[in-house]
N, C-alpha and C. Protein backbone atom coordinates (compact mmCIF):
# COMPACT_ATOMS: atom_id res chain seq x y z
N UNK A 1 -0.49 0.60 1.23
CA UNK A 1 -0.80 0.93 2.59
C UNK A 1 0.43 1.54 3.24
N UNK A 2 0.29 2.38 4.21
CA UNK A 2 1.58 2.78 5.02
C UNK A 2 1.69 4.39 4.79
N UNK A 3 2.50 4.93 5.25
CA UNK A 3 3.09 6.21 4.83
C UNK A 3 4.17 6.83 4.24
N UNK A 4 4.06 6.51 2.73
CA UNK A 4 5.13 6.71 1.98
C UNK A 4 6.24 8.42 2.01
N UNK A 5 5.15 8.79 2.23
CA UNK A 5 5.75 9.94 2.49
C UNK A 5 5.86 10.73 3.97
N UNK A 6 5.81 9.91 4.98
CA UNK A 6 5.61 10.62 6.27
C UNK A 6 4.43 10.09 6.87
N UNK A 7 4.02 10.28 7.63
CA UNK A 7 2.32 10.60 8.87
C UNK A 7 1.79 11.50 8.48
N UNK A 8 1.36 11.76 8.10
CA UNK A 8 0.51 13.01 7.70
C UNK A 8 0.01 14.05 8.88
N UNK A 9 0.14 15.35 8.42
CA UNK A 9 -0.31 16.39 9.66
C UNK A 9 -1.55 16.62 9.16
N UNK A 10 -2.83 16.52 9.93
CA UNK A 10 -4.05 16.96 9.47
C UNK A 10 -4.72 18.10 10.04
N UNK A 11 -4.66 19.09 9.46
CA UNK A 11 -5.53 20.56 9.77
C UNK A 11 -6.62 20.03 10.24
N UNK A 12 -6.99 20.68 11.41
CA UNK A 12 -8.52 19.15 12.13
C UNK A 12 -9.54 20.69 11.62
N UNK A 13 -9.14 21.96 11.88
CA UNK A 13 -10.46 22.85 11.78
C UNK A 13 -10.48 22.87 10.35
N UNK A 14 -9.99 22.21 8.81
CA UNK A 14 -10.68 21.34 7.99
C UNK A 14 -11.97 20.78 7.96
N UNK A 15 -11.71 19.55 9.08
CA UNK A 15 -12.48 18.35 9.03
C UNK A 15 -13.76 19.29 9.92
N UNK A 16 -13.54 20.02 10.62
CA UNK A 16 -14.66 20.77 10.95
C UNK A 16 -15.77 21.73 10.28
N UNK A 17 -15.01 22.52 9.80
CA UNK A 17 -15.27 22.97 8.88
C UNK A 17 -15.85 22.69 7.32
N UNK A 18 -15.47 21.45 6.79
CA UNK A 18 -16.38 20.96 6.17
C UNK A 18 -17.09 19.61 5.98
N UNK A 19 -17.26 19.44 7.56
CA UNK A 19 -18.59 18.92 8.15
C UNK A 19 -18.06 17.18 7.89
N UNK A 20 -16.70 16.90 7.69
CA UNK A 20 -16.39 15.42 7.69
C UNK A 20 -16.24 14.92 8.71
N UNK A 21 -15.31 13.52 8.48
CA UNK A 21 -15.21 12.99 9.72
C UNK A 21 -13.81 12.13 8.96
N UNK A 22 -12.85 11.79 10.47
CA UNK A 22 -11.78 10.99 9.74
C UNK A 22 -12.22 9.44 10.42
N UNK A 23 -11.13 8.47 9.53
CA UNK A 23 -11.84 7.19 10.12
C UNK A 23 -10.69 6.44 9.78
N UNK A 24 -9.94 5.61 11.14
CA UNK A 24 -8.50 5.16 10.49
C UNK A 24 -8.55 3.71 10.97
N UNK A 25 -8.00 3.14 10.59
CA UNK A 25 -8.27 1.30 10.36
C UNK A 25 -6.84 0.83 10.88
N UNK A 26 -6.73 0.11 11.67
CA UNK A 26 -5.71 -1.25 11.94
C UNK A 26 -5.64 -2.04 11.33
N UNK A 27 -5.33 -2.57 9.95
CA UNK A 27 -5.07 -2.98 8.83
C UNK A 27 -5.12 -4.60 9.47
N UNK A 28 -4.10 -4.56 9.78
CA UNK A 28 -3.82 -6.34 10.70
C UNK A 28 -4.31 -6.71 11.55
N UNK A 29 -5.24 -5.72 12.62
CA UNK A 29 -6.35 -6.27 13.35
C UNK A 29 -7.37 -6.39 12.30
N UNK A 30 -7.84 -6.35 11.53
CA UNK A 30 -8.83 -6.28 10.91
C UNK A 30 -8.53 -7.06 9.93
N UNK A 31 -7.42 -7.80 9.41
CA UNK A 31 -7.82 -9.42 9.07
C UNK A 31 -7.49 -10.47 9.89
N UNK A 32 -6.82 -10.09 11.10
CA UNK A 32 -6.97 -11.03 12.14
C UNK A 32 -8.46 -11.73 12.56
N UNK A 33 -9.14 -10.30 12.63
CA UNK A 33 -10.97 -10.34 12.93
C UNK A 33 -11.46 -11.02 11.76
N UNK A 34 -11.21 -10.48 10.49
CA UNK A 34 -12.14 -10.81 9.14
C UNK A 34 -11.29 -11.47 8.12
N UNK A 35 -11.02 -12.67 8.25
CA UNK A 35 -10.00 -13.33 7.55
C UNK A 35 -10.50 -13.49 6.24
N UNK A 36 -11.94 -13.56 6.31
CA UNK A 36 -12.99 -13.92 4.87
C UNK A 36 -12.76 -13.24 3.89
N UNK A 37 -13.25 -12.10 4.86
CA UNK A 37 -13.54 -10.67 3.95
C UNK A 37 -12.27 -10.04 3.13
N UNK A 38 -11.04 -9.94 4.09
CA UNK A 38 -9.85 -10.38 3.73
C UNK A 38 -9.61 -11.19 2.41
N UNK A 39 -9.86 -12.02 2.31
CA UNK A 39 -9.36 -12.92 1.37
C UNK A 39 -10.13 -12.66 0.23
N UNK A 40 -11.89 -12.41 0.55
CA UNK A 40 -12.70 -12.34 -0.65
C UNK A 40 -11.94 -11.25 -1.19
N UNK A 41 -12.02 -10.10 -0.41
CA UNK A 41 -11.24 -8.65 -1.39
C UNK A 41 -10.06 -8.89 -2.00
N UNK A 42 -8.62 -9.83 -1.26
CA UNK A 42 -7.70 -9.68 -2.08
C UNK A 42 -8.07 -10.72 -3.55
N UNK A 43 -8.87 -11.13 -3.16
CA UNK A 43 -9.28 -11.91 -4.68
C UNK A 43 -9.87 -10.95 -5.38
N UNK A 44 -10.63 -10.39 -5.62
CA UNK A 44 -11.19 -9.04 -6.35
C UNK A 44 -10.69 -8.64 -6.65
N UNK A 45 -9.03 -8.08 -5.99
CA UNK A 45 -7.96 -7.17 -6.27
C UNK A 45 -7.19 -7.90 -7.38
N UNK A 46 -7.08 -9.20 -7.10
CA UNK A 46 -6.13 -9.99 -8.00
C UNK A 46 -7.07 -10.02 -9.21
N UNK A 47 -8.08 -10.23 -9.50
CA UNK A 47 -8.62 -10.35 -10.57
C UNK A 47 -8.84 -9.18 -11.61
N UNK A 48 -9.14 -7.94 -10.85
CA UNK A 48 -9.01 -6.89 -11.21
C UNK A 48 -7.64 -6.71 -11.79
N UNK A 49 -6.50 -6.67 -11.59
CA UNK A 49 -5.24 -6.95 -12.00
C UNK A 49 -5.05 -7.54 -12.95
N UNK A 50 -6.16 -9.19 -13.26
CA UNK A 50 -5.76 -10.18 -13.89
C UNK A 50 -6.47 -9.49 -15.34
N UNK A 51 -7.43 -8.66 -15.38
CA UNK A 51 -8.39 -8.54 -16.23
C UNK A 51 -7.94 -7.35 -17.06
N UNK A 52 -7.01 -6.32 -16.06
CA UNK A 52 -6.12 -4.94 -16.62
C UNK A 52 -6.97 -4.25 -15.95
N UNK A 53 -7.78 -4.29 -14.78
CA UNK A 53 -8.67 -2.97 -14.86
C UNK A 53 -7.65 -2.15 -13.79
N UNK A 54 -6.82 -2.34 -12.99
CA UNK A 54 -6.02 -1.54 -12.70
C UNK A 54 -4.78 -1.97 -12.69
N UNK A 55 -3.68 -1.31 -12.96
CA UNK A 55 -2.55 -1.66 -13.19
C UNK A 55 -1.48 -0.58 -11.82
N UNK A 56 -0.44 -1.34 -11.00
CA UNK A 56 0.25 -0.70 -10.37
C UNK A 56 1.29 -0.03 -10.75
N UNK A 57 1.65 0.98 -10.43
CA UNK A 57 3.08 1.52 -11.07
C UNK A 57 3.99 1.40 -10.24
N UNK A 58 5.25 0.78 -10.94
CA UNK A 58 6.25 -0.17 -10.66
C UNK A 58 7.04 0.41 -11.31
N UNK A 59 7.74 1.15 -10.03
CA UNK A 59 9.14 2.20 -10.44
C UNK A 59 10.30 1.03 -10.64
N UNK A 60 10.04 -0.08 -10.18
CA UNK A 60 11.80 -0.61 -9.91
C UNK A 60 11.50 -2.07 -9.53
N UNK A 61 12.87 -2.54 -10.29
CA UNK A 61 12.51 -4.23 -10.03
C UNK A 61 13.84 -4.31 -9.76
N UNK A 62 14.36 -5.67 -9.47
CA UNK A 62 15.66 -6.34 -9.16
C UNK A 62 15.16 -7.52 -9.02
N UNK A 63 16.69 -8.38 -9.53
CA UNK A 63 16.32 -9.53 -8.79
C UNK A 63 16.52 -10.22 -7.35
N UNK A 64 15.89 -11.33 -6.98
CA UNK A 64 16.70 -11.46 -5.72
C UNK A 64 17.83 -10.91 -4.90
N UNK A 65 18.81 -11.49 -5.84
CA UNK A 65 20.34 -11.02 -5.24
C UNK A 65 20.61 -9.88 -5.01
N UNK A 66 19.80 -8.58 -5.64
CA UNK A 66 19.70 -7.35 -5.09
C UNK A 66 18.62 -7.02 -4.61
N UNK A 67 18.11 -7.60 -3.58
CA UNK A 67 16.90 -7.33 -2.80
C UNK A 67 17.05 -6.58 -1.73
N UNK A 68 18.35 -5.95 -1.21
CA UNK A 68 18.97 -5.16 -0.01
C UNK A 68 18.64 -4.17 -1.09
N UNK A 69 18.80 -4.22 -2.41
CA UNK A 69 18.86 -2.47 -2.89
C UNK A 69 17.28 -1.64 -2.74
N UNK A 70 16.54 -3.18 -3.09
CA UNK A 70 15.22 -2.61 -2.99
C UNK A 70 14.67 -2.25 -1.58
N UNK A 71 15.30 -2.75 -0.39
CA UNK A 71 15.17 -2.34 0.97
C UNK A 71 15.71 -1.16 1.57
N UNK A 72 16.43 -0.54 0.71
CA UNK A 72 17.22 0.40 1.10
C UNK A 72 16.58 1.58 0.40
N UNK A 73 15.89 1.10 -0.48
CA UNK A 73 15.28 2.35 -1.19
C UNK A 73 14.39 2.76 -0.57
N UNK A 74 13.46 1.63 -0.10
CA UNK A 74 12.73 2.16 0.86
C UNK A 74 12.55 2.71 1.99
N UNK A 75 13.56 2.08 2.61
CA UNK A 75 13.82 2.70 3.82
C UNK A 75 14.32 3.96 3.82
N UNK A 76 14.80 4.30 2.77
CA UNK A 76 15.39 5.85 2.16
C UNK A 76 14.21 6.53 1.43
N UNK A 77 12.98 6.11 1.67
CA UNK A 77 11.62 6.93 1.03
C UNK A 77 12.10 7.44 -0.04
N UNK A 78 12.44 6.91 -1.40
CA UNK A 78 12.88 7.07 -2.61
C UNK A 78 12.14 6.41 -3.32
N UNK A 79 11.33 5.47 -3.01
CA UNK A 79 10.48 5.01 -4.41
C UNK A 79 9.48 5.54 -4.60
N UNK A 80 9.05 5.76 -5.81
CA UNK A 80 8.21 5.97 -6.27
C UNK A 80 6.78 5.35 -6.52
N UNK A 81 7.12 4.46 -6.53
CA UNK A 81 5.85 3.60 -7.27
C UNK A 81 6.47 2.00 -6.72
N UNK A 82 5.82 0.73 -7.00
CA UNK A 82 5.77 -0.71 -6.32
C UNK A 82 7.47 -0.89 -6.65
N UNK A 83 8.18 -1.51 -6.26
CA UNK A 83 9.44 -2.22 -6.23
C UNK A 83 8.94 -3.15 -6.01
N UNK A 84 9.43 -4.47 -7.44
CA UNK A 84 9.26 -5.37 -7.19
C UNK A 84 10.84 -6.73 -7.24
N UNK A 85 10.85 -7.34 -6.69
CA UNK A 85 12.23 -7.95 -6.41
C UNK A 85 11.00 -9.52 -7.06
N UNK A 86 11.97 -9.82 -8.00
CA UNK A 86 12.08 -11.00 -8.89
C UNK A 86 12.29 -12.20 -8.35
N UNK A 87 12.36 -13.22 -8.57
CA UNK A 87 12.69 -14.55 -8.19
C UNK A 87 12.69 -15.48 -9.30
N UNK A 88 13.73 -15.69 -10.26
CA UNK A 88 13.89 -16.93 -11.41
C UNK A 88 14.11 -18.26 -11.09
């Protein structure tokens, strides 16, 4: 979720032009509202995961103690793919 690469600029005479529509979501109002639904999906997601049917790509790990590196990467829009910071 988010904008890894920026906000996006959207050509709107596009969306006119071929007859769509855009539709944008408040992520955190919307499990504030639907805590269920929320939860049922991230279970789906986890299982899906658990089973291999999709797998994330995970440019970069660290452990803890370098968990500023993995914050910095981001905040420097340099990753690529999930950073995940470890915990042993």
């Amino acid at each position: 979720m988010g904008f890894q690469a920026g906000i996006p600029q959207i050509p709107l005479n596009l969306v006119l032009l071929k007859s769509c529509q855009i539709v944008g979501v408040f992520w955190a109002a919307w499990v504030d509202r639907e805590w269920e639904a929320f939860e049922a999906s991230t279970r789906e997601l986890l299982e899906f995961y658990t089973k291999g049917a999709i797998k994330p790509f995970i440019s970069e790990g660290c452990p803890l103690g370098r968990a500023h590196e993995a914050i910095s990467c981001l905040a420097a829009r340099k990753a690529m793919g999930k950073i995940v910071v470890t915990v042993n």
